[in-house]
Protein backbone atom coordinates (compact mmCIF):
# COMPACT_ATOMS: atom_id res chain seq x y z
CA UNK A 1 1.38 17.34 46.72
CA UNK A 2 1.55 18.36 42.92
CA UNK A 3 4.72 19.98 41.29
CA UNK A 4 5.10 23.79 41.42
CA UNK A 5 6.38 23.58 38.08
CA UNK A 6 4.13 20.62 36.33
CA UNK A 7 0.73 22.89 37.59
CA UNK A 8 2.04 26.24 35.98
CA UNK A 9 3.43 24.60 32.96
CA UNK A 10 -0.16 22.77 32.45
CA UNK A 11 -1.92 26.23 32.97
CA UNK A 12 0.33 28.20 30.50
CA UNK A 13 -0.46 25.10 27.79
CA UNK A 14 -3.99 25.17 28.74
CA UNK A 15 -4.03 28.55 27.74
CA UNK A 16 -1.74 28.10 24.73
CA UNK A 17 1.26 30.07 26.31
CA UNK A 18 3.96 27.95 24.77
CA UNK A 19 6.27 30.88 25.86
CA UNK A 20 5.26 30.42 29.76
CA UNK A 21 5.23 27.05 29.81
CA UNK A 22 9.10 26.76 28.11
CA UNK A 23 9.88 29.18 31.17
CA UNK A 24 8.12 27.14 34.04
CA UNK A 25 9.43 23.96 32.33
CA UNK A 26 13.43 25.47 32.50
CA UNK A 27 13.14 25.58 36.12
CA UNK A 28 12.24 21.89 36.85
CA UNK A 29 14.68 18.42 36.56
CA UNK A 30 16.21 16.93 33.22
CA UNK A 31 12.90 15.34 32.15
CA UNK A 32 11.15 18.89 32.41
CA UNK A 33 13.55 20.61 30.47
CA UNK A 34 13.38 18.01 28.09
CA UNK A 35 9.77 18.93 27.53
CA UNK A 36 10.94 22.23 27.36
CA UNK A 37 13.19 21.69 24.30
CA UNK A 38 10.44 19.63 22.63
CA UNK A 39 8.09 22.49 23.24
CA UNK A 40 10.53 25.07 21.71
CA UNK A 41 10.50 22.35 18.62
CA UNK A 42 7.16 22.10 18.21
CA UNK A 43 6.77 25.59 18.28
CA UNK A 44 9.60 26.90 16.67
CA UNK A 45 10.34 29.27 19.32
CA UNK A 46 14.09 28.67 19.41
CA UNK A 47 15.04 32.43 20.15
CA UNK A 48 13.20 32.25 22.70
CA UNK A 49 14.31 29.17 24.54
CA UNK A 50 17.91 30.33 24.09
CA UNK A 51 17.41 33.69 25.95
CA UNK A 52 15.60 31.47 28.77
CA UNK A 53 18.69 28.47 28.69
CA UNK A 54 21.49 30.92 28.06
CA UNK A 55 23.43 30.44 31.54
CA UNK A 56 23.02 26.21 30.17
CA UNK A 57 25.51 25.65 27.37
CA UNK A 58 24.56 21.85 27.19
CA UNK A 59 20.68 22.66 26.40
CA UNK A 60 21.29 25.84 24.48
CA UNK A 61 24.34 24.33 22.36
CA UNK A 62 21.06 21.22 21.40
CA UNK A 63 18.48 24.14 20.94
CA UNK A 64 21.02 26.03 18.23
CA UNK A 65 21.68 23.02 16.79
CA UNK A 66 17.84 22.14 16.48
CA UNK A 67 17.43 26.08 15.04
CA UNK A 68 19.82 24.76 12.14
CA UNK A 69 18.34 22.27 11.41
CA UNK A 70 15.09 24.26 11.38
CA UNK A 71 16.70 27.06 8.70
CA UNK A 72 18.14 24.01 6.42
CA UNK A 73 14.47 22.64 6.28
CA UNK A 74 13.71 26.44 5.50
CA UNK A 75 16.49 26.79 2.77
CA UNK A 76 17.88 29.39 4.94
CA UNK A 77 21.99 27.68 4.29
CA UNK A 78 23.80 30.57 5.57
CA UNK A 79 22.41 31.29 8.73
CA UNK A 80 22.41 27.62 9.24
CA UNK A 81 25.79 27.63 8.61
CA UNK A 82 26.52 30.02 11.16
CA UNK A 83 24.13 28.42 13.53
CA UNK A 84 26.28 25.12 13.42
CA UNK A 85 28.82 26.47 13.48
CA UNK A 86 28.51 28.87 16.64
CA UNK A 87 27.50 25.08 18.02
CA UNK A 88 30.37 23.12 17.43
CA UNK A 89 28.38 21.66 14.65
CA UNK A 90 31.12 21.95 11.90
CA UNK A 91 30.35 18.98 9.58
CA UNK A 92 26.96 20.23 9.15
CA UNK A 93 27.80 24.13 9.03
CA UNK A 94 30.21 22.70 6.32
CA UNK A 95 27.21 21.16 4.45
CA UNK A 96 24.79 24.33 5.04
CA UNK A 97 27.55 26.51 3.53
CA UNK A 98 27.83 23.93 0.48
CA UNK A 99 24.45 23.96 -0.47
């Protein structure tokens, strides 16, 4: 029998519902919300995925710290900054608010 999770989360891509599929994905095991966080990479849909993994500190503490690392590649220092820094992330909040 096929995965609950792996059918919707192929739909939702299928039909280029990156949203969806991040959702469907949170759900499953480690691997799947692996995927998840790659997806919310890929997509830059980082608000998103840390509305959806807000009751997980250990995934949303990676997806703010990939969000930082986002704004730096955008030139957007401060709210990097803050974005590190709200993740423990204090060497490179220090860095963001140097540049």
């Amino acid at each position: 029998m096929t995965d609950p999770i792996e059918m919707k989360y192929k739909i939702n891509m299928d039909l280029k519902r990156y949203e969806r599929a991040i959702l469907e994905l949170s759900k499953g095991n480690d691997e799947q919300i692996e995927r998840a966080y790659n997806l919310t990479k890929q997509h830059n849909l980082y608000h998103y995925a840390l509305k959806v993994f807000q009751n997980n500190q250990k995934v949303s503490t990676k997806i703010r710290e990939a969000l930082g690392d986002y704004l730096m590649g955008q030139k957007n220092y401060d709210t990097a900054g803050l974005i590190f820094e709200s993740c423990g992330q204090f060497d490179k909040a220090f860095q963001a608010f140097k540049v």
